[in-house]
C-alpha atoms as a PDB file:
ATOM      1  CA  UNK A   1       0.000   0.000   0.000  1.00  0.00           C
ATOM      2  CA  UNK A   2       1.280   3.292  -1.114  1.00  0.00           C
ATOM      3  CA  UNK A   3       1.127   6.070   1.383  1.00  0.00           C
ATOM      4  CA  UNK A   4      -0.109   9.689   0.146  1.00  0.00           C
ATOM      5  CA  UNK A   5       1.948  12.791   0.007  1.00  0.00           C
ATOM      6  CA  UNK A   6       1.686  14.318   2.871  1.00  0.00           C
ATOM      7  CA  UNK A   7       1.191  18.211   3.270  1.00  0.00           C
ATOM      8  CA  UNK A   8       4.633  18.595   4.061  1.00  0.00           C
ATOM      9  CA  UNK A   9       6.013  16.739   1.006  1.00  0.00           C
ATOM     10  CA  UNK A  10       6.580  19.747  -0.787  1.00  0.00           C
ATOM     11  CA  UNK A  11       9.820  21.311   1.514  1.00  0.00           C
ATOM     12  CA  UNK A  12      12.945  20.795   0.201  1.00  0.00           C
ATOM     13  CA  UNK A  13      14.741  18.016   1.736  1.00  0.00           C
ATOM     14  CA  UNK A  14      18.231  17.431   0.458  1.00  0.00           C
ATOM     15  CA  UNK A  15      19.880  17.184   3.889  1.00  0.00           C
ATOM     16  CA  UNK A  16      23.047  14.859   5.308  1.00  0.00           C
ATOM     17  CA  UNK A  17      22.048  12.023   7.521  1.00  0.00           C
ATOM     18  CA  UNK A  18      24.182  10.291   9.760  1.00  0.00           C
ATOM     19  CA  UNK A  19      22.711   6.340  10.304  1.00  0.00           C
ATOM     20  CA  UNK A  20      24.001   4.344  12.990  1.00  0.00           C
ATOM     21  CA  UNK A  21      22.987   0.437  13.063  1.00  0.00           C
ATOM     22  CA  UNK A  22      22.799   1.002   9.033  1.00  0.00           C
ATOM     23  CA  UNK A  23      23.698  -2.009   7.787  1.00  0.00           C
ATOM     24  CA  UNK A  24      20.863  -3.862  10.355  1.00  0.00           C
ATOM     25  CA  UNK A  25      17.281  -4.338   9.865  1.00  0.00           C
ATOM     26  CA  UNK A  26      15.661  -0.856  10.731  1.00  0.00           C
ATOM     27  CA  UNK A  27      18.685   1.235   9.495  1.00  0.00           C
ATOM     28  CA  UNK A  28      19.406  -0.208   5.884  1.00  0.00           C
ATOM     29  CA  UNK A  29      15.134   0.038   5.456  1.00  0.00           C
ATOM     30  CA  UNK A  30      16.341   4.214   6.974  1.00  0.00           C
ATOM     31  CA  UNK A  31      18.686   4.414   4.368  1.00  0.00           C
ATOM     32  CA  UNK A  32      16.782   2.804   1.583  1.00  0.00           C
ATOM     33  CA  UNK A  33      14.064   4.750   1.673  1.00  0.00           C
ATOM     34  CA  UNK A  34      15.428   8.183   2.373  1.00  0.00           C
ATOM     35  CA  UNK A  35      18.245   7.963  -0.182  1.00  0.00           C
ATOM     36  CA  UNK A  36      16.698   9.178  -2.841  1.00  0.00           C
ATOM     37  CA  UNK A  37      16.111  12.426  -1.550  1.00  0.00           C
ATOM     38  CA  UNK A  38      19.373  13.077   1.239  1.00  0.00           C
ATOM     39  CA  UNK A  39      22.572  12.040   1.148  1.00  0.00           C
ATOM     40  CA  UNK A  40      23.243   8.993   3.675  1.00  0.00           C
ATOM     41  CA  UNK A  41      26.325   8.258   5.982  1.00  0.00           C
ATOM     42  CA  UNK A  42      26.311   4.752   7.411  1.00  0.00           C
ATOM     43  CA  UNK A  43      28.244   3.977  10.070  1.00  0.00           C
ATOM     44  CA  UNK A  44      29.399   0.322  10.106  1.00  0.00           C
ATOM     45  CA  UNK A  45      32.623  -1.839  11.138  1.00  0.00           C
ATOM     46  CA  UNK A  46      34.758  -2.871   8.705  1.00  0.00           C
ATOM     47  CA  UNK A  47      33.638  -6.427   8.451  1.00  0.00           C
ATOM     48  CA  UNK A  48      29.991  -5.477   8.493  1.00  0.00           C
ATOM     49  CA  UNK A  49      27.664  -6.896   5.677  1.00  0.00           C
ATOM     50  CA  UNK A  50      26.099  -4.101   3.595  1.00  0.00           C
ATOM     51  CA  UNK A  51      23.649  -7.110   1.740  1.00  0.00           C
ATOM     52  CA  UNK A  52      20.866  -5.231   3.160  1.00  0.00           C
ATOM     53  CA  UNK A  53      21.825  -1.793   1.695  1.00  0.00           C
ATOM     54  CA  UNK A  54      20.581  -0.914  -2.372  1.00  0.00           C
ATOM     55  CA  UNK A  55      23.450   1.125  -2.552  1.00  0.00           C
ATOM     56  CA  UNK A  56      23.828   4.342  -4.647  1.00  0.00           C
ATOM     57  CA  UNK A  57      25.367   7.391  -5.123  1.00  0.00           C
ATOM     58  CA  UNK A  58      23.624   8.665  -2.437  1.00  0.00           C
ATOM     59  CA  UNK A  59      24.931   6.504   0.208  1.00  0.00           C
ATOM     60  CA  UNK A  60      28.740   6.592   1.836  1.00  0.00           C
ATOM     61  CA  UNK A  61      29.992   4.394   4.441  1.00  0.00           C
ATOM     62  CA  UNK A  62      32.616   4.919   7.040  1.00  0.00           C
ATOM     63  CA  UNK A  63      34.432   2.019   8.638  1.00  0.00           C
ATOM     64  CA  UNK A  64      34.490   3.201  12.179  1.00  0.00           C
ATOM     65  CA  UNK A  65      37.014   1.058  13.550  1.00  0.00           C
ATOM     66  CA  UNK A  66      39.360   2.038  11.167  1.00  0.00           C
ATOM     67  CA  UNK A  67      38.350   5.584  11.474  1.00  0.00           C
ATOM     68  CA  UNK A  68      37.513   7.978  14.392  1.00  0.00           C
ATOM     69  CA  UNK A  69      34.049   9.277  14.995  1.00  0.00           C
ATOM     70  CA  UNK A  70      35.685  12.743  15.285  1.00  0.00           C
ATOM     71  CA  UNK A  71      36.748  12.914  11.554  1.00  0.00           C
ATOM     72  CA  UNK A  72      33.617  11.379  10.066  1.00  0.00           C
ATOM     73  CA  UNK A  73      31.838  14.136  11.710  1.00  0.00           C
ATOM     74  CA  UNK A  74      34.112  17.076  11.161  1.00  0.00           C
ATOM     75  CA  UNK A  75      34.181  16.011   7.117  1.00  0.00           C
ATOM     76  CA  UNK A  76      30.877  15.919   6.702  1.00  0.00           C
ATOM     77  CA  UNK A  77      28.322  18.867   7.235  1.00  0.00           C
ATOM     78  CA  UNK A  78      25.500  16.248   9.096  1.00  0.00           C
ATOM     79  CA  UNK A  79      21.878  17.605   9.784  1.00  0.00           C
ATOM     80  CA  UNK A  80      20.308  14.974  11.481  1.00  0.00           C
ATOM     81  CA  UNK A  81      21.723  11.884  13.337  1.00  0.00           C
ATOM     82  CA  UNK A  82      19.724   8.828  13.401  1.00  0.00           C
ATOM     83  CA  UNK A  83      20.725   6.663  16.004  1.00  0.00           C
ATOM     84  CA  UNK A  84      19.109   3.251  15.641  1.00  0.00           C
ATOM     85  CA  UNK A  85      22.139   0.818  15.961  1.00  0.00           C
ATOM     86  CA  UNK A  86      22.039  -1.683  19.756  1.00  0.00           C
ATOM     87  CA  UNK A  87      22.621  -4.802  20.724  1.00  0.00           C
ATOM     88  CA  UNK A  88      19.861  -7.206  22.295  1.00  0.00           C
ATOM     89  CA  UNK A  89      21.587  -9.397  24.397  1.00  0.00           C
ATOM     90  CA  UNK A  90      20.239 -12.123  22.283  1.00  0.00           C
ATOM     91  CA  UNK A  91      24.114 -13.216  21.379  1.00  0.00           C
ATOM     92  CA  UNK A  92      25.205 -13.990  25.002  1.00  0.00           C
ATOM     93  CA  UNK A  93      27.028 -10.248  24.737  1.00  0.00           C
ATOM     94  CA  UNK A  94      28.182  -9.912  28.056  1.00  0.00           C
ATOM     95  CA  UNK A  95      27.379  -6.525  30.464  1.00  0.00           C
ATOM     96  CA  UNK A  96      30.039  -4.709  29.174  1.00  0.00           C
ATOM     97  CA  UNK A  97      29.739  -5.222  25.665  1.00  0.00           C
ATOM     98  CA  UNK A  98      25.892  -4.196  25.875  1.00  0.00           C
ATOM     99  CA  UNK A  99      26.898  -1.143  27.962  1.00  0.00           C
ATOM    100  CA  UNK A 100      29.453  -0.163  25.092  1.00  0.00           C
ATOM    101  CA  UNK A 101      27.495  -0.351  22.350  1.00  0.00           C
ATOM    102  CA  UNK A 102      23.912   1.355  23.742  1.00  0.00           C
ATOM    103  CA  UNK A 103      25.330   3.684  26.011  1.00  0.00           C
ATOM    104  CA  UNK A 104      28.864   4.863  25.441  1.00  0.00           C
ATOM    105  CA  UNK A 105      28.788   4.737  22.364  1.00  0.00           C
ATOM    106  CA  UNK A 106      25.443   6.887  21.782  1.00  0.00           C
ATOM    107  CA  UNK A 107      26.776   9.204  24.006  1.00  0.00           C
ATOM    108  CA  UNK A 108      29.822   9.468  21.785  1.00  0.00           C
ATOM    109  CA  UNK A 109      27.725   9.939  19.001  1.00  0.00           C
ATOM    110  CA  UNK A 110      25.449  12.793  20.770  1.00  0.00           C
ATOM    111  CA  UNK A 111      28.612  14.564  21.813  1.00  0.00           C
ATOM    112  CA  UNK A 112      29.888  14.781  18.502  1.00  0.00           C
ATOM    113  CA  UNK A 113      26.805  15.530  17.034  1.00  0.00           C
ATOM    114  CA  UNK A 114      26.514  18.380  19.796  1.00  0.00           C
ATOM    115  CA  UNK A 115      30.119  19.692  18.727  1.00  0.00           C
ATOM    116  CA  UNK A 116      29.684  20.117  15.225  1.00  0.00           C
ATOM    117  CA  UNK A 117      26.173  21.962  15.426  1.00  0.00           C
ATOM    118  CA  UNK A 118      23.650  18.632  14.421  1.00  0.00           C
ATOM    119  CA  UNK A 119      20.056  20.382  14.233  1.00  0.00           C
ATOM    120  CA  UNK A 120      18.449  17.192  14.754  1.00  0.00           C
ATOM    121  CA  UNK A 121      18.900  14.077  16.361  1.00  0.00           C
ATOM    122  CA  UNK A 122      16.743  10.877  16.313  1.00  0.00           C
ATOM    123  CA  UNK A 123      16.315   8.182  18.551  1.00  0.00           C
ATOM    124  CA  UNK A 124      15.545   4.491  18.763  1.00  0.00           C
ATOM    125  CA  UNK A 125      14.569   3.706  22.016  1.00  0.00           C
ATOM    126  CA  UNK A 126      12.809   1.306  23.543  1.00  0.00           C
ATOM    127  CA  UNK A 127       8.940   0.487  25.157  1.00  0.00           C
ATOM    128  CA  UNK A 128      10.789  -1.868  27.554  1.00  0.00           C
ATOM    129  CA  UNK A 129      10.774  -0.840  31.117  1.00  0.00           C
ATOM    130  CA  UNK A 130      13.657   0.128  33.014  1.00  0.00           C
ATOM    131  CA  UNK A 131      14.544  -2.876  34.849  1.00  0.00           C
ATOM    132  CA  UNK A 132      13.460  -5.821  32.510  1.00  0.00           C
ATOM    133  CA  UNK A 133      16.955  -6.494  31.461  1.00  0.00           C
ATOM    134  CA  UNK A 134      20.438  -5.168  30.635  1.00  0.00           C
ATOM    135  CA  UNK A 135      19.377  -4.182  27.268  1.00  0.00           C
ATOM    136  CA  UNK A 136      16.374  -2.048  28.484  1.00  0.00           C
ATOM    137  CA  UNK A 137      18.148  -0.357  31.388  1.00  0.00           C
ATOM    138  CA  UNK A 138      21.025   0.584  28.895  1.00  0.00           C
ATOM    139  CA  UNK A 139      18.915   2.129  26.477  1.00  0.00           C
ATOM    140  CA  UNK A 140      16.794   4.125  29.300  1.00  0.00           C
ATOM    141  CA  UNK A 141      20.331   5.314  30.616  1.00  0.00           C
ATOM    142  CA  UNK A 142      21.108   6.934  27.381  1.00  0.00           C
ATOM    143  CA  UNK A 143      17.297   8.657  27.243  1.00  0.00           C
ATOM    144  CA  UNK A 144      18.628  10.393  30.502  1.00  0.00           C
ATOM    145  CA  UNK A 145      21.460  12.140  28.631  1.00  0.00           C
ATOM    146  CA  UNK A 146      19.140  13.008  26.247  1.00  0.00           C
ATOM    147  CA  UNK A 147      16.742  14.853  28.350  1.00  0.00           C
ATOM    148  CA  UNK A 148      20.396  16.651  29.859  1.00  0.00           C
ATOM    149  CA  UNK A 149      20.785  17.760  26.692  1.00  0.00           C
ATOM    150  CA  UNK A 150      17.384  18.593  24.476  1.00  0.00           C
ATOM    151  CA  UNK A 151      17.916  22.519  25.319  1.00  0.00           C
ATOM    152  CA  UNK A 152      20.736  22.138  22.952  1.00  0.00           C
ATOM    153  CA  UNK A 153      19.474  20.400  19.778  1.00  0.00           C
ATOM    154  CA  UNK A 154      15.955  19.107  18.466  1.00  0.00           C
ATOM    155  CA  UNK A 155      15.592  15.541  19.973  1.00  0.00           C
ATOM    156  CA  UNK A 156      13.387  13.433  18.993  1.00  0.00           C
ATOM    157  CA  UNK A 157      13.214  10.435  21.066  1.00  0.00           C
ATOM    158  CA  UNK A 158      10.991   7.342  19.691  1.00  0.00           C
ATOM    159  CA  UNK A 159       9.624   4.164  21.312  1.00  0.00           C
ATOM    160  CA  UNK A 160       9.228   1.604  18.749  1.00  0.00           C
ATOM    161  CA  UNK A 161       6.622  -1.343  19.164  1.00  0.00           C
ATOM    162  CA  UNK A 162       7.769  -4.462  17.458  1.00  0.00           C
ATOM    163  CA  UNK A 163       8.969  -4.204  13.880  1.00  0.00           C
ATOM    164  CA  UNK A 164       8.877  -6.605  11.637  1.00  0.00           C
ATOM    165  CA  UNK A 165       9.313  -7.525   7.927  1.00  0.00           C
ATOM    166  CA  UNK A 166      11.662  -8.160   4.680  1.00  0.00           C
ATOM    167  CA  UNK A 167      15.669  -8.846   5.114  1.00  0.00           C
ATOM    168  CA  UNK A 168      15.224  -9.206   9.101  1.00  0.00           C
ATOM    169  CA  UNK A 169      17.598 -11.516  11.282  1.00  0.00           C
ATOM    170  CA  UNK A 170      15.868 -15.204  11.518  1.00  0.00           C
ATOM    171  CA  UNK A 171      17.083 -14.799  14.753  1.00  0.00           C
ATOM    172  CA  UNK A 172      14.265 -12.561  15.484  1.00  0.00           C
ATOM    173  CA  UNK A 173      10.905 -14.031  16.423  1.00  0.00           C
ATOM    174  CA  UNK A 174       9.137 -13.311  13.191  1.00  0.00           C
ATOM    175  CA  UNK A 175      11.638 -14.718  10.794  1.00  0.00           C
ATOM    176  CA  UNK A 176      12.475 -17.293  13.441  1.00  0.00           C
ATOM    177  CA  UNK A 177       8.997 -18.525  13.277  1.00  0.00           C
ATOM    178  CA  UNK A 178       8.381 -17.703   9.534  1.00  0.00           C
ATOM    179  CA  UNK A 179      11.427 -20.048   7.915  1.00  0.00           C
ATOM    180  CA  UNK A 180      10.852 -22.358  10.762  1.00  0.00           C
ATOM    181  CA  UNK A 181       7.523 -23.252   8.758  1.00  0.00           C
ATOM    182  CA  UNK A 182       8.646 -22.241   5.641  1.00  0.00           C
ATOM    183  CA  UNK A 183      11.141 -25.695   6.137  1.00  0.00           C
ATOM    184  CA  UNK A 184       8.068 -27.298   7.010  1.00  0.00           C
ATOM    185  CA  UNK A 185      10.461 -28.282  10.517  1.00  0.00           C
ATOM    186  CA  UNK A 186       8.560 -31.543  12.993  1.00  0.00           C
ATOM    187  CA  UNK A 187       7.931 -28.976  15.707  1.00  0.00           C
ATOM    188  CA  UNK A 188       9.136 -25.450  17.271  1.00  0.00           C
ATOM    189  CA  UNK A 189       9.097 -25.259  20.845  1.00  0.00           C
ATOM    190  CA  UNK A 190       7.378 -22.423  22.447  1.00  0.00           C
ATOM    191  CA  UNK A 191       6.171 -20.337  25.651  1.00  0.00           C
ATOM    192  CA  UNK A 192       2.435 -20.813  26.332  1.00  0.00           C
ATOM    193  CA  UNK A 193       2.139 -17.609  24.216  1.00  0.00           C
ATOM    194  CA  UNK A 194      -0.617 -15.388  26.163  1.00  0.00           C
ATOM    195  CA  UNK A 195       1.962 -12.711  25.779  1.00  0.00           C
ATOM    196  CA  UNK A 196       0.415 -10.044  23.790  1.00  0.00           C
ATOM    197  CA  UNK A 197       2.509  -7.846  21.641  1.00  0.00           C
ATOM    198  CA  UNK A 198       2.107  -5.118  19.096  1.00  0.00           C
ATOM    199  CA  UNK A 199       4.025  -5.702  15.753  1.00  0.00           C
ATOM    200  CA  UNK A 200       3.994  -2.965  12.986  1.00  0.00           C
ATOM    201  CA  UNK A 201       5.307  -3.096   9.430  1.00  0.00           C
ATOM    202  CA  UNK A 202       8.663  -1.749   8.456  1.00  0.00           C
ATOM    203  CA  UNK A 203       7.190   0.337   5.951  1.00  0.00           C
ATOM    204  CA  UNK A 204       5.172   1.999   8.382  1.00  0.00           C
ATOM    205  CA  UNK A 205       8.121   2.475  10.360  1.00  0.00           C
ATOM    206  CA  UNK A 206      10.008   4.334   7.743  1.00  0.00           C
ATOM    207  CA  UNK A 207       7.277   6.204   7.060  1.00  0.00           C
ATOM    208  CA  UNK A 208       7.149   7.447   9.640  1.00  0.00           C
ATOM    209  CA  UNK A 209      10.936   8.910  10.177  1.00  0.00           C
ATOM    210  CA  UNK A 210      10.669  10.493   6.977  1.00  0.00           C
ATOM    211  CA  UNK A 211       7.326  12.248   8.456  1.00  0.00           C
ATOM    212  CA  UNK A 212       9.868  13.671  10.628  1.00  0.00           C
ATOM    213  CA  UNK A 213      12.839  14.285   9.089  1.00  0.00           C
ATOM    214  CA  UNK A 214      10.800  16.777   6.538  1.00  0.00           C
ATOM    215  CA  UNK A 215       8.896  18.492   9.911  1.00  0.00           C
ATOM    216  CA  UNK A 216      12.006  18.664  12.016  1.00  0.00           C
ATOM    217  CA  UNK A 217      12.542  22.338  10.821  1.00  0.00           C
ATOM    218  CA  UNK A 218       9.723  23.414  12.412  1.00  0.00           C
ATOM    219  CA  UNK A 219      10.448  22.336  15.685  1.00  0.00           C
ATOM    220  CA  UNK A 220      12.786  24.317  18.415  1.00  0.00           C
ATOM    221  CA  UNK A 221      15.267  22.494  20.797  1.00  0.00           C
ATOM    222  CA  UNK A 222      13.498  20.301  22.970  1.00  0.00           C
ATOM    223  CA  UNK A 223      13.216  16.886  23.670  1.00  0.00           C
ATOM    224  CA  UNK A 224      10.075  15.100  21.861  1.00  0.00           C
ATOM    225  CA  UNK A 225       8.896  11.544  22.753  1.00  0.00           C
ATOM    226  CA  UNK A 226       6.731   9.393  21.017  1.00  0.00           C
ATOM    227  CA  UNK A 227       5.220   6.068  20.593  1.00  0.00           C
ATOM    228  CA  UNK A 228       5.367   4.018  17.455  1.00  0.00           C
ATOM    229  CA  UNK A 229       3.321   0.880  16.751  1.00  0.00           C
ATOM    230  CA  UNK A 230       0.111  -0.102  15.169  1.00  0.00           C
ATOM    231  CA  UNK A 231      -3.565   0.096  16.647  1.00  0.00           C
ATOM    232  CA  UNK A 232      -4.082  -3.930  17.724  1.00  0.00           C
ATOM    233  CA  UNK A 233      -2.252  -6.379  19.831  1.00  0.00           C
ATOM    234  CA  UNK A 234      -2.353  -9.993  19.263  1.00  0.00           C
ATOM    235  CA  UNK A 235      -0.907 -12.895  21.256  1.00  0.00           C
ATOM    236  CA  UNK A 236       1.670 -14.666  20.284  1.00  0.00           C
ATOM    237  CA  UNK A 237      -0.091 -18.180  20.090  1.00  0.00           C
ATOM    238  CA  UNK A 238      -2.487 -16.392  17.882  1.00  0.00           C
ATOM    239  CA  UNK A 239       0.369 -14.405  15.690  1.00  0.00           C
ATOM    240  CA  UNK A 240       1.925 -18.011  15.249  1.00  0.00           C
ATOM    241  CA  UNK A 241      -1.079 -19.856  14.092  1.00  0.00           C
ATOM    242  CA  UNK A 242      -1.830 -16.728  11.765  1.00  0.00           C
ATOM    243  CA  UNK A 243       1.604 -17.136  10.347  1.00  0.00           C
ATOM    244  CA  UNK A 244       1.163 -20.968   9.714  1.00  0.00           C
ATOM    245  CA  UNK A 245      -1.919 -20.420   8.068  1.00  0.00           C
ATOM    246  CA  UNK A 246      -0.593 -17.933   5.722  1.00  0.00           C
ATOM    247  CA  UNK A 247       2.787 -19.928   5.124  1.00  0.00           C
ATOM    248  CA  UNK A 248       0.437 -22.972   4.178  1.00  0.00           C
ATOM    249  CA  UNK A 249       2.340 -25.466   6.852  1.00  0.00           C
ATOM    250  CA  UNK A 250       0.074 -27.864   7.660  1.00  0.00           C
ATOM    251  CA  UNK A 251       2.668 -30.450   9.467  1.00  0.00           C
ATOM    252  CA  UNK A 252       4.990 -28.843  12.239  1.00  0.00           C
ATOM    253  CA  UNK A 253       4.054 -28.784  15.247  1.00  0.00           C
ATOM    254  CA  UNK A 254       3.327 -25.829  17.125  1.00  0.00           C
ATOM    255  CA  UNK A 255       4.696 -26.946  20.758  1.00  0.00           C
ATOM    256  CA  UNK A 256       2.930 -24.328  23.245  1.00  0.00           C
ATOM    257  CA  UNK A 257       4.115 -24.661  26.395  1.00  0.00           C
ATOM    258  CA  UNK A 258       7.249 -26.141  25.723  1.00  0.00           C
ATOM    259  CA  UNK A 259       9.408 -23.229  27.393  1.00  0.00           C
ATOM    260  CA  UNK A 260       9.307 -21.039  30.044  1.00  0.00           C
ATOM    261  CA  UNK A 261       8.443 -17.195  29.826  1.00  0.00           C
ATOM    262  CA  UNK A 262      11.754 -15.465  30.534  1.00  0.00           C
ATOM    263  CA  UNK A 263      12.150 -13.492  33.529  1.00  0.00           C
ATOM    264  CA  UNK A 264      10.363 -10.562  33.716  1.00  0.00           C
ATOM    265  CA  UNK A 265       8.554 -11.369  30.983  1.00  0.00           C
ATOM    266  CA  UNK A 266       6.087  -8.998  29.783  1.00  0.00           C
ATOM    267  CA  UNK A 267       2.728 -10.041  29.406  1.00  0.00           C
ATOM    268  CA  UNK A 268       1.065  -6.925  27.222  1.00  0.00           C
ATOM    269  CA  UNK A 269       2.679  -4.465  25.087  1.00  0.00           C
ATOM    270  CA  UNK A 270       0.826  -1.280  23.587  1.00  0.00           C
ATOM    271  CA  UNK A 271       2.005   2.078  22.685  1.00  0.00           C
ATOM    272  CA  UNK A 272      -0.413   4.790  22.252  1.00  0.00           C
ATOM    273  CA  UNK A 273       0.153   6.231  19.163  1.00  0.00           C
ATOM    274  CA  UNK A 274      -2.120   8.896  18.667  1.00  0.00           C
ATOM    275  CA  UNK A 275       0.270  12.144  19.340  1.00  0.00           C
ATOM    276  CA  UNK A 276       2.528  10.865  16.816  1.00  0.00           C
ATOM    277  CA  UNK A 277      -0.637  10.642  14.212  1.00  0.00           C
ATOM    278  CA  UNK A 278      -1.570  13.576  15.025  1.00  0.00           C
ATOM    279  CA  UNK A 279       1.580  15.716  15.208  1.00  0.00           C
ATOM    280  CA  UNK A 280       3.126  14.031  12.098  1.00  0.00           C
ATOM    281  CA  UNK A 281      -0.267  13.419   9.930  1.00  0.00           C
ATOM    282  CA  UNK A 282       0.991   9.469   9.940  1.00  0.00           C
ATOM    283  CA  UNK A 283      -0.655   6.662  10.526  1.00  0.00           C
ATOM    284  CA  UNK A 284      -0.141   2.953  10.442  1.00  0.00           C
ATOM    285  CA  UNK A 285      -1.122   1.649   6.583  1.00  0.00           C
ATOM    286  CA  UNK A 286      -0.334  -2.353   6.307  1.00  0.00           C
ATOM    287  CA  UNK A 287      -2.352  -4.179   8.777  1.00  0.00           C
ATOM    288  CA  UNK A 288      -1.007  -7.493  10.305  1.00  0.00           C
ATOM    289  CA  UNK A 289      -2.095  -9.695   7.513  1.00  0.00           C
ATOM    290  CA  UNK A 290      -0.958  -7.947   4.724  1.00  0.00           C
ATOM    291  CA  UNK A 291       2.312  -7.082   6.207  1.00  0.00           C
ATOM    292  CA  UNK A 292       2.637 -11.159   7.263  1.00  0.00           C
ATOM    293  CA  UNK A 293       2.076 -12.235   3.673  1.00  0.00           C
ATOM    294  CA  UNK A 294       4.749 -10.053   2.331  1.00  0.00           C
ATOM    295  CA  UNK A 295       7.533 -11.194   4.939  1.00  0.00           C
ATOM    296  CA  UNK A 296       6.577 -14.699   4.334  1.00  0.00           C
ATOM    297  CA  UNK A 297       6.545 -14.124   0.521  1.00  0.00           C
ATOM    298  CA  UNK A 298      10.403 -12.699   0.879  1.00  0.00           C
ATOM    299  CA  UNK A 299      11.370 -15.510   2.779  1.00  0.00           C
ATOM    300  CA  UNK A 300      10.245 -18.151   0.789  1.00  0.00           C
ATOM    301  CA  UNK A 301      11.422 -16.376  -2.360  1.00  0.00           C
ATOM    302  CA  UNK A 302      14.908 -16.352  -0.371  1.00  0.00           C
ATOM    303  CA  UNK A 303      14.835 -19.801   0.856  1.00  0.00           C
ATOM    304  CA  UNK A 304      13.758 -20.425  -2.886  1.00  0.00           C
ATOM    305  CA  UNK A 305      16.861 -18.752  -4.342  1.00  0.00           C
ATOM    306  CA  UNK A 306      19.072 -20.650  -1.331  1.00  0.00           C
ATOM    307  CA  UNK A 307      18.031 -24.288  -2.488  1.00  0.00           C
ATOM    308  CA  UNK A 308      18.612 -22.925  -6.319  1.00  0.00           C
ATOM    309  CA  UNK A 309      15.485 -23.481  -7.049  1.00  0.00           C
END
């Protein structure tokens, strides 16, 4: 589904955009889509796969362990920073590792940004309380440094519900679950999955920085938070069956109750979207179903093209 101009579509855009976390699931869709009309820097490591990245003239990276934050930033006349790149925990990282790379190293990133005069920084944080895990008390740490600093820049600081579509990690739920079928596997194990959640399509994501990035100007300094997600929950028993049905697996079997809910698991997970619609003239477009059928449709063409067939 196509989304309509919006009444802001009209200003010029044009500007430098610093992506961190580019070459990852939310950042190369960042970069994709905004390309066309800014020129993108992507921050990655040296061995960092750019497969998710249509790359074009647009589009430079810098290898940022071979070069120093300081000089990306004072060769290039940025605008807006868009900070999307963390680490889950899902890897075994340990503490310090997950403290490096969604604390310190934001902060270095806001500090340059603050040196060289950024207008505009954006934010990927987290609808995860506090004290869930490592990961979410990392990411609410940085949040802190942005409120220290919002009378200095425009900050916009958004939590994002669960995203989900094309070229995601199968080690995230959605894929996890989608290829799982897809290879028609005997069974997945799973939590008795009355967990509700909130999933929203990366499209709408996008969307929804580039609503943003072309009303930033308007704003002052200040720090502005928002929720991003879609308008229903589902539970996770029913968001697997849904996805079996629509994969057309008849034969694995969906093991409920197999594991244990982590600790601290949350059981219900809703943002409440409505400034954001309102403020930014957005709204969600591709409901669950739709979105669903395209990821699965990707994967299988990419599980397709795997087997050469």
């Amino acid at each position: 589904m196509e989304y309509e101009k919006s009444a802001v579509e009209g200003m010029v855009n044009g500007f430098t955009i610093l992506i961190t976390g580019g070459t990852g699931f939310l950042g190369s869709h960042l970069a994709n889509r905004l390309s066309n009309e800014n020129e993108i820097i992507i921050l990655k490591r040296s061995y960092s796969d750019t497969w998710r990245i249509d790359c074009n003239e647009n589009i430079k990276f810098y290898d940022i362990d071979k070069l120093g934050l300081e000089n990306i930033f004072k060769d290039n006349k940025i605008d807006i920073v868009i900070h999307t790149a963390t680490k889950y925990g899902r890897n075994n990282e340990t503490i310090e590792e997950l403290v490096e790379s969604n604390y310190m190293f934001p902060v270095k990133i806001l500090n340059n940004s603050l040196k060289t005069y950024v207008k505009t920084f954006i934010n990927v944080d987290t609808v995860l309380p506090k004290f869930v895990n490592i990961y979410s008390l990392t990411k609410n740490h940085f949040t802190d440094w942005l409120k220290y600093y919002s009378s200095d820049m425009k900050i916009f600081n958004l939590k994002l519900e669960h995203m989900y579509g094309e070229k995601d990690s199968t080690t995230k739920f959605i894929p996890y679950i989608i290829t799982s079928l897809l290879e028609e596997k005997n069974k997945i194990d799973l939590t008795e999955g009355e967990q509700e959640r909130n999933f929203i399509y990366i499209a709408d994501v996008a969307e929804a920085f580039k609503r943003i990035i072309l009303q930033q100007s308007t704003y002052k300094n200040g720090l502005y938070e928002y929720e991003i997600g879609s308008e229903e929950n589902i539970k996770i028993k029913d968001l697997v069956h849904k996805i079996r049905a629509i994969a057309g697996n008849t034969t694995t079997k969906l093991n409920f109750g197999a594991k244990s809910y982590r600790e601290n698991e949350l059981m219900k997970s809703h943002s409440n979207i409505e400034k954001f619609k309102e403020d930014f003239n957005w709204e969600p477009k591709v409901k669950l179903d739709e979105g669903l059928a395209k990821t699965i449709e990707w994967y299988r063409k990419r599980l397709g093209e795997k087997k050469g067939v």
